[in-house]
Protein backbone atom coordinates (compact mmCIF):
# COMPACT_ATOMS: atom_id res chain seq x y z
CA UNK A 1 -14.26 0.91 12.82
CA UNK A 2 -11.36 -0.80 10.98
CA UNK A 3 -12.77 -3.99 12.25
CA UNK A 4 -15.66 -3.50 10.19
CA UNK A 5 -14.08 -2.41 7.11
CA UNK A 6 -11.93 -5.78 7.47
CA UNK A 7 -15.46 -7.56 7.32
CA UNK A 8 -17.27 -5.55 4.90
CA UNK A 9 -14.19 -6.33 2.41
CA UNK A 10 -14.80 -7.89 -0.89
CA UNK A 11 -10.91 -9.17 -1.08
CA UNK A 12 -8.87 -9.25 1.57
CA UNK A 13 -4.96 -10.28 1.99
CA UNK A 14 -3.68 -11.69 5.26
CA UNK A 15 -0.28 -11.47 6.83
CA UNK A 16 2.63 -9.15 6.43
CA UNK A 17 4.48 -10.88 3.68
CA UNK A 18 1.35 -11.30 1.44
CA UNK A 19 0.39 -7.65 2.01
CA UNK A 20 3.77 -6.78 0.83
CA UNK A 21 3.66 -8.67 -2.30
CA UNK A 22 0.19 -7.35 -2.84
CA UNK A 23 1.18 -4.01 -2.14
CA UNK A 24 4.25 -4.18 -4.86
CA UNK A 25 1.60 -5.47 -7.69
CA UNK A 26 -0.34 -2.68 -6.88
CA UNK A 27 -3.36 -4.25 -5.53
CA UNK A 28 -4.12 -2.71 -2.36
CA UNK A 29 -6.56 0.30 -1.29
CA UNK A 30 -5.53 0.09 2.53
CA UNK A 31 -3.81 -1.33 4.95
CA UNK A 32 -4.39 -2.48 8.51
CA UNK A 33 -1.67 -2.93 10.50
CA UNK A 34 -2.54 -4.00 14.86
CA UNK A 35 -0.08 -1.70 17.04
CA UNK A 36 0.29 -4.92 19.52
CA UNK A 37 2.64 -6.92 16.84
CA UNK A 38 6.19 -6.89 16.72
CA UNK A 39 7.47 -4.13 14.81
CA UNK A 40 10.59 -5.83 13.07
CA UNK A 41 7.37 -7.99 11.80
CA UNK A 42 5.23 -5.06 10.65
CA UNK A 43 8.53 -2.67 9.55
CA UNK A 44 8.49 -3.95 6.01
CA UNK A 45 5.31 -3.63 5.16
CA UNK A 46 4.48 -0.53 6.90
CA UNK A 47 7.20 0.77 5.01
CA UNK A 48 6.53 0.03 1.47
CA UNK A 49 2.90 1.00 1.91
CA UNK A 50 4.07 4.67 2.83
CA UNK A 51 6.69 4.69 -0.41
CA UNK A 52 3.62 3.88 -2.60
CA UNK A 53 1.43 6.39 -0.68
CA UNK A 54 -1.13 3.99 0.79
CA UNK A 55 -3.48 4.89 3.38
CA UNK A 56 -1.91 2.92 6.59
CA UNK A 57 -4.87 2.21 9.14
CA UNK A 58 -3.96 1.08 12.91
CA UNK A 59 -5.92 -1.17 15.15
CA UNK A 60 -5.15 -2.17 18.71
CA UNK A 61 -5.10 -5.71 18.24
CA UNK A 62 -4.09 -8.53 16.37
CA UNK A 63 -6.06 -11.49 17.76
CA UNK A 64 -9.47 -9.20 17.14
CA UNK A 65 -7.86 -8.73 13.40
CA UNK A 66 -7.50 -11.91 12.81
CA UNK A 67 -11.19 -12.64 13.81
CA UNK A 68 -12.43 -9.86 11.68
CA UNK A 69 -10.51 -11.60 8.69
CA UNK A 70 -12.32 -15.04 9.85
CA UNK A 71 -9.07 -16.58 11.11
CA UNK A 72 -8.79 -18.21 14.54
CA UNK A 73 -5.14 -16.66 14.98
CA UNK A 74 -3.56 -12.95 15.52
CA UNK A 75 -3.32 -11.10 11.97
CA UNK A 76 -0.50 -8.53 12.23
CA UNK A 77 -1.47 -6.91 8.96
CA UNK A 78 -4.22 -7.30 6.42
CA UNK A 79 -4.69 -5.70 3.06
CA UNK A 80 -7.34 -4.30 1.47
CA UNK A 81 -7.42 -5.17 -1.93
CA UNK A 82 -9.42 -3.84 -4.95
């Protein structure tokens, strides 16, 4: 399901530390974050997502994420953005 909202996504932001910047300029609906990368990775920007109240969405895996954002790597977390 999350795939699919990764693909249906006008604007998308890949990677934790993009995510995080997006998410402190207050550009981000939601955020996808694959259980199967390293949390000291996915920490920060699982972390600052929850102090600004943003819906945090979990997917199993972050080679499939990384497909679903058109990339040929793993994506630990993407962002939706408005």
């Amino acid at each position: 399901m999350s795939y699919e909202k990764v693909l249906q996504a006008k604007s998308i932001i890949i990677g934790t530390k993009q995510a995080v910047k997006a998410l402190k300029s207050h550009k981000v609906n939601e955020l996808i974050v694959a259980t199967d990368a390293d949390p000291s990775v996915t920490k920060k920007v699982i972390q600052v997502a929850g102090e600004l109240k943003i819906l945090v969405i979990e997917v199993d895996s972050m080679k499939k994420l990384g497909k679903a954002c058109g990339i040929d790597v793993g994506a630990a977390a993407v962002a939706i953005s408005y």
